[in-house]
N, C-alpha and C. Protein backbone atom coordinates (compact mmCIF):
# COMPACT_ATOMS: atom_id res chain seq x y z
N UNK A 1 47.19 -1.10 -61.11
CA UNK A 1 45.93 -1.82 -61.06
C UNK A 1 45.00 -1.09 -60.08
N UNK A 2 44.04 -1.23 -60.56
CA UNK A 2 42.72 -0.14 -59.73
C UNK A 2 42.41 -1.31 -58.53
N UNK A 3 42.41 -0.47 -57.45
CA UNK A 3 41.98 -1.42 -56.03
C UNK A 3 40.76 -2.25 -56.41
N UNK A 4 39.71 -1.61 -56.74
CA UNK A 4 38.25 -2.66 -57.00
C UNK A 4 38.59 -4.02 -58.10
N UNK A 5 39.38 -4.13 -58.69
CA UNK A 5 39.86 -5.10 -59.23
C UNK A 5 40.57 -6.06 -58.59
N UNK A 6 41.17 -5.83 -57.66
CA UNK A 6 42.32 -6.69 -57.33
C UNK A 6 41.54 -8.43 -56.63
N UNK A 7 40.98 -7.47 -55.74
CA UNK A 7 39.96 -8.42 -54.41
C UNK A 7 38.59 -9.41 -55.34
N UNK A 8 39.10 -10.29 -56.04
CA UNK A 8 38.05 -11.36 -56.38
C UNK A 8 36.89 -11.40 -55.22
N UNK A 9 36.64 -12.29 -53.71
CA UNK A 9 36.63 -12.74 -53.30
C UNK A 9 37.09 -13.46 -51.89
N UNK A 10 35.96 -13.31 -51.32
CA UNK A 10 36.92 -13.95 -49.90
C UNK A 10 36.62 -15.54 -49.87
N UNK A 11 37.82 -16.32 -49.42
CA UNK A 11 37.66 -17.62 -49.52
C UNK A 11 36.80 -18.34 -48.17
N UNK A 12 35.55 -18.85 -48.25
CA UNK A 12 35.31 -19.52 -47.25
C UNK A 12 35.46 -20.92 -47.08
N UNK A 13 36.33 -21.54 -46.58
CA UNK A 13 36.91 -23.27 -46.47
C UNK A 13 37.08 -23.35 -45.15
N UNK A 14 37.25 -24.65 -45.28
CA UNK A 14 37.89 -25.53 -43.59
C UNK A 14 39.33 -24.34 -42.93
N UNK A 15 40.17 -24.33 -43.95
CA UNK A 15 41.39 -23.90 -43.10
C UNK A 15 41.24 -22.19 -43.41
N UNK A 16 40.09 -21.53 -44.02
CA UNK A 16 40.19 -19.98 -44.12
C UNK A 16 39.44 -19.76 -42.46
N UNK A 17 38.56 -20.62 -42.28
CA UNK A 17 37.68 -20.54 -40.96
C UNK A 17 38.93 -20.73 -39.93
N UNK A 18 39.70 -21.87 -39.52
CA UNK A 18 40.89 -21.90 -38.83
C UNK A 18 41.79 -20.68 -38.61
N UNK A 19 41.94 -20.21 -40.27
CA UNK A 19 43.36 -18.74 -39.75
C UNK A 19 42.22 -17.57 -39.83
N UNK A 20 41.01 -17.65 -39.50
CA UNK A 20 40.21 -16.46 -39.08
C UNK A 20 40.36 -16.25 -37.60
N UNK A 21 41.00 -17.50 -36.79
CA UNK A 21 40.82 -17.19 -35.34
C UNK A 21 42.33 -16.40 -35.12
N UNK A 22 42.72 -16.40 -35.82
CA UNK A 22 44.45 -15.94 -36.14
C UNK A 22 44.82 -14.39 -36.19
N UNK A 23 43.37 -13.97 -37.14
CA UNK A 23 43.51 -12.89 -37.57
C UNK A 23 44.18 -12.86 -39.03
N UNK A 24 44.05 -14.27 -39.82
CA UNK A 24 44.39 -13.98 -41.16
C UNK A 24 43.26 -14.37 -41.91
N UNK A 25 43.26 -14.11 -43.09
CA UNK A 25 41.96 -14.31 -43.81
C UNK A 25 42.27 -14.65 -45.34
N UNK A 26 42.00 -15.70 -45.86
CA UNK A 26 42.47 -16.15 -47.54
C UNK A 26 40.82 -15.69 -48.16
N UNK A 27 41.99 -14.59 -49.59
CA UNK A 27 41.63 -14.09 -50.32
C UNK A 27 41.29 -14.64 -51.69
N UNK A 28 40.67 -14.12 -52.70
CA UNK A 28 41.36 -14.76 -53.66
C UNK A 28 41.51 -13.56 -54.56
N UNK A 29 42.27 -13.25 -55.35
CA UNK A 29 43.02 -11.94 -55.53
C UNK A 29 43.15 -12.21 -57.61
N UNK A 30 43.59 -10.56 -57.89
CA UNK A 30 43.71 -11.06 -59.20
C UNK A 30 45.21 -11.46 -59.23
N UNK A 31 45.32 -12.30 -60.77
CA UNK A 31 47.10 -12.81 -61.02
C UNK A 31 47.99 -11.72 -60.88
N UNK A 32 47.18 -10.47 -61.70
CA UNK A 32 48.25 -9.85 -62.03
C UNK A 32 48.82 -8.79 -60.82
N UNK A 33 48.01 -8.90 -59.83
CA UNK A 33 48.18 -7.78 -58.81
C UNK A 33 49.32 -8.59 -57.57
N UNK A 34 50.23 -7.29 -57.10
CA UNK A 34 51.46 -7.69 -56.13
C UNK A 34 50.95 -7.16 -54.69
N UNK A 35 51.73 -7.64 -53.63
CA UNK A 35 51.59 -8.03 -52.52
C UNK A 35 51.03 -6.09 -51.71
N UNK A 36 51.97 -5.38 -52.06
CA UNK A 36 51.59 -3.93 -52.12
C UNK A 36 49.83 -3.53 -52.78
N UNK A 37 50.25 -3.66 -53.58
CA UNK A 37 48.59 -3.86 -54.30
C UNK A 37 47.42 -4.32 -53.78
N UNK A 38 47.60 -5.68 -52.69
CA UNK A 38 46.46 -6.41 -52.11
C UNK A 38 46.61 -5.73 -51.41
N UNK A 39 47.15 -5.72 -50.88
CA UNK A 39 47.61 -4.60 -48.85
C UNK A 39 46.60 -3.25 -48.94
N UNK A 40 46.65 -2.33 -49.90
CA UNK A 40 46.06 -1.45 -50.26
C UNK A 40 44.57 -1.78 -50.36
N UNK A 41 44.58 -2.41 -51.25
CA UNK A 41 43.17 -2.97 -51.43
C UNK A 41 42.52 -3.57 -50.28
N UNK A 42 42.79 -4.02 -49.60
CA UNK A 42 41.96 -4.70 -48.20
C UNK A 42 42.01 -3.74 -47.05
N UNK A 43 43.12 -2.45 -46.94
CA UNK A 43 42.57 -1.92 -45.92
C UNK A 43 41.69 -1.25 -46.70
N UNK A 44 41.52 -0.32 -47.92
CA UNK A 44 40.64 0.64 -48.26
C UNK A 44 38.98 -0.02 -48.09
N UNK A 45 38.97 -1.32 -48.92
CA UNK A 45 37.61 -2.05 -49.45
C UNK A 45 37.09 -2.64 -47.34
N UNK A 46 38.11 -3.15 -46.84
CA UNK A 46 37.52 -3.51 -45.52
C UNK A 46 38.03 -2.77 -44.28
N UNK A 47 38.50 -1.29 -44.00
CA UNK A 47 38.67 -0.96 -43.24
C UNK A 47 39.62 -1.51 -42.54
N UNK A 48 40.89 -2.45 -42.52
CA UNK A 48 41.41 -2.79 -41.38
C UNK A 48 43.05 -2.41 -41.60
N UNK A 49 43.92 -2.88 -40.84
CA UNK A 49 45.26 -2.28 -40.64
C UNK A 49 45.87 -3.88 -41.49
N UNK A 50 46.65 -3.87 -42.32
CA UNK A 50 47.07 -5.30 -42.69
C UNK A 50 48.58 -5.37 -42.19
N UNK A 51 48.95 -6.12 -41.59
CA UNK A 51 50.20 -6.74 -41.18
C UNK A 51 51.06 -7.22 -42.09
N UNK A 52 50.54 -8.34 -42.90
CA UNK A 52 51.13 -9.22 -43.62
C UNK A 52 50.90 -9.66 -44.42
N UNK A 53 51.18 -10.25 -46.25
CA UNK A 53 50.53 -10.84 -47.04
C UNK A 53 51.33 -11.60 -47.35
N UNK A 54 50.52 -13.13 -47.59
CA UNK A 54 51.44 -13.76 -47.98
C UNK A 54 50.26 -14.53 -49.38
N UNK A 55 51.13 -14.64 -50.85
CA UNK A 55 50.57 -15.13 -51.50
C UNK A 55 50.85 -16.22 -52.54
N UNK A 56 49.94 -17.41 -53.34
CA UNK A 56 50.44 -18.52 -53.78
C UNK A 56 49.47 -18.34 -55.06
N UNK A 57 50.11 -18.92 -56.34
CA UNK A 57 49.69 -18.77 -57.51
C UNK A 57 49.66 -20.50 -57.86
N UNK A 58 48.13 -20.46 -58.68
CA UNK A 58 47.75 -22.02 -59.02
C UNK A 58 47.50 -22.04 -60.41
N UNK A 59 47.62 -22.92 -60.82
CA UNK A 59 47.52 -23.48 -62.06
C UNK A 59 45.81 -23.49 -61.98
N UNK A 60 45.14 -23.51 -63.61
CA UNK A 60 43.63 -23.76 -64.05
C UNK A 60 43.77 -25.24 -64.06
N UNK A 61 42.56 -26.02 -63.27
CA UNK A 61 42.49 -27.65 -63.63
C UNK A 61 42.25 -27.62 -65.12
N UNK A 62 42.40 -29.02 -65.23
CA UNK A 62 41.92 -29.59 -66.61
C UNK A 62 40.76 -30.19 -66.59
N UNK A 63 40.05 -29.96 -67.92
CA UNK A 63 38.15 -30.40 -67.31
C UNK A 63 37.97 -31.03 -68.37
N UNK A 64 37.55 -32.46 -68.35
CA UNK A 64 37.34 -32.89 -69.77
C UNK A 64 35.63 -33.13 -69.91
N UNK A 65 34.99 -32.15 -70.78
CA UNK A 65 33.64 -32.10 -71.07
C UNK A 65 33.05 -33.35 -71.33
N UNK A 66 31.84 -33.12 -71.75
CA UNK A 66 30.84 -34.36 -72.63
C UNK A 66 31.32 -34.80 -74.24
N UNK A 67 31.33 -33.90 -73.89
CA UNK A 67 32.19 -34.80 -75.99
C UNK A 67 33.49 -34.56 -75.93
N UNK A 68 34.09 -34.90 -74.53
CA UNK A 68 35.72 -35.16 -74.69
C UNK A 68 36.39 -34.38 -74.97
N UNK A 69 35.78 -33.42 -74.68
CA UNK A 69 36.72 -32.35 -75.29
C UNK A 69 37.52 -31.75 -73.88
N UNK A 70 38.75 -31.57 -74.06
CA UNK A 70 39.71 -31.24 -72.50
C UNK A 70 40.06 -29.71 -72.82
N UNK A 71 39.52 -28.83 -71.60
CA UNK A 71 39.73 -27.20 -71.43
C UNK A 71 40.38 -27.38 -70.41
N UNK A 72 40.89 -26.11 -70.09
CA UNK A 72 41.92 -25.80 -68.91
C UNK A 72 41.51 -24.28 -67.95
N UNK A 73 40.91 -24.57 -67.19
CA UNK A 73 40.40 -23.36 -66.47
C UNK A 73 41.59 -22.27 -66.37
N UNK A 74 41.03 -20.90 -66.35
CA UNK A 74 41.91 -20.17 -65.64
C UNK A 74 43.11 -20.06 -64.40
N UNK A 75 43.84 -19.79 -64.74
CA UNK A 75 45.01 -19.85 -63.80
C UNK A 75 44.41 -18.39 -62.54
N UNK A 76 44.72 -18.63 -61.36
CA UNK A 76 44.31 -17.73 -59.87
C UNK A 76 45.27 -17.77 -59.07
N UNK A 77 45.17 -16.88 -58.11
CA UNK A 77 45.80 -16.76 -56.83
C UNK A 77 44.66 -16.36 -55.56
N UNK A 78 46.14 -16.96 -55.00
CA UNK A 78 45.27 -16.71 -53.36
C UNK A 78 45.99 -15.85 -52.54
N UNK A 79 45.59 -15.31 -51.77
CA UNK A 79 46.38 -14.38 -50.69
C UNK A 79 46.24 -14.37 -49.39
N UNK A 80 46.44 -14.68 -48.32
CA UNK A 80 46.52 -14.66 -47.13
C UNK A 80 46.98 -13.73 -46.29
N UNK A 81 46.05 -13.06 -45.78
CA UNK A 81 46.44 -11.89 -45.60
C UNK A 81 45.75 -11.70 -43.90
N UNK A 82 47.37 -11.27 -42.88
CA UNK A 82 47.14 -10.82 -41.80
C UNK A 82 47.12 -9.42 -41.18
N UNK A 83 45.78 -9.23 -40.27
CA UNK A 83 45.30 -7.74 -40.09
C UNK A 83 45.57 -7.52 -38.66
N UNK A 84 45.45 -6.48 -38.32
CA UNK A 84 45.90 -6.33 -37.05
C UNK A 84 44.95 -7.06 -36.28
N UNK A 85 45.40 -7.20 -34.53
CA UNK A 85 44.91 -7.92 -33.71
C UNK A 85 43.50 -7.17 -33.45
N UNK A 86 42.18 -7.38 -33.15
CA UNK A 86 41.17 -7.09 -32.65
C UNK A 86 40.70 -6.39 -33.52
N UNK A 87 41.02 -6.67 -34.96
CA UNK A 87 40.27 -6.28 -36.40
C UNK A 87 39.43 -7.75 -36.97
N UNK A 88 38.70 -7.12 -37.92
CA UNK A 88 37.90 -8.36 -38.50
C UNK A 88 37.75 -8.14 -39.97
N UNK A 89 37.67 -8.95 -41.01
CA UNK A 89 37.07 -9.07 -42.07
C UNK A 89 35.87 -9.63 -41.41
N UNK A 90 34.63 -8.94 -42.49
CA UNK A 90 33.45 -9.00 -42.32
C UNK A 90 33.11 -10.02 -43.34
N UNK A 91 32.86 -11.28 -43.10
CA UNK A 91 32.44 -12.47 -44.51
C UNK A 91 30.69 -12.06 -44.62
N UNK A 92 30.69 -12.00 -45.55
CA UNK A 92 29.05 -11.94 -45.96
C UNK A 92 28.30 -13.00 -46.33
């Protein structure tokens, strides 16, 4: 998998702001890409040293439209990923 693919997205929420003081940072990553794969991809795309990844795969909700009709979003992952101490992801 080509690095510019992998990195959807950086997650900004309540608890991505929390493990930013940590030095970890939730991603949101493609399905098909492995823990090696993100690692690569986040030091090249953000410059930093990565420590650790840790990652969780979710199910697409179910969305039931205006005329009742029920779709199922895409299935995603997330990645959590720790960089060395006195590094930063840059959120834009």
């Amino acid at each position: 998998m080509k690095h510019e693919g992998v990195i959807r997205r950086v997650l900004v929420t309540e608890k991505g702001t929390r493990l930013a003081v940590e030095n970890r940072y939730m991603l949101e990553v493609a399905v098909a890409a492995n823990k090696f794969e993100i690692r690569q991809a986040v030091e090249k795309q953000f410059g930093v040293h990565v420590l650790k990844v840790n990652t969780q795969k979710y199910k697409g909700a179910m969305r039931t439209l205006r005329n009742r009709r029920v779709v199922r979003e895409s299935d995603w992952k997330r990645a959590i990923v720790t960089v060395k101490a006195g590094e930063r992801i840059e959120i834009v």
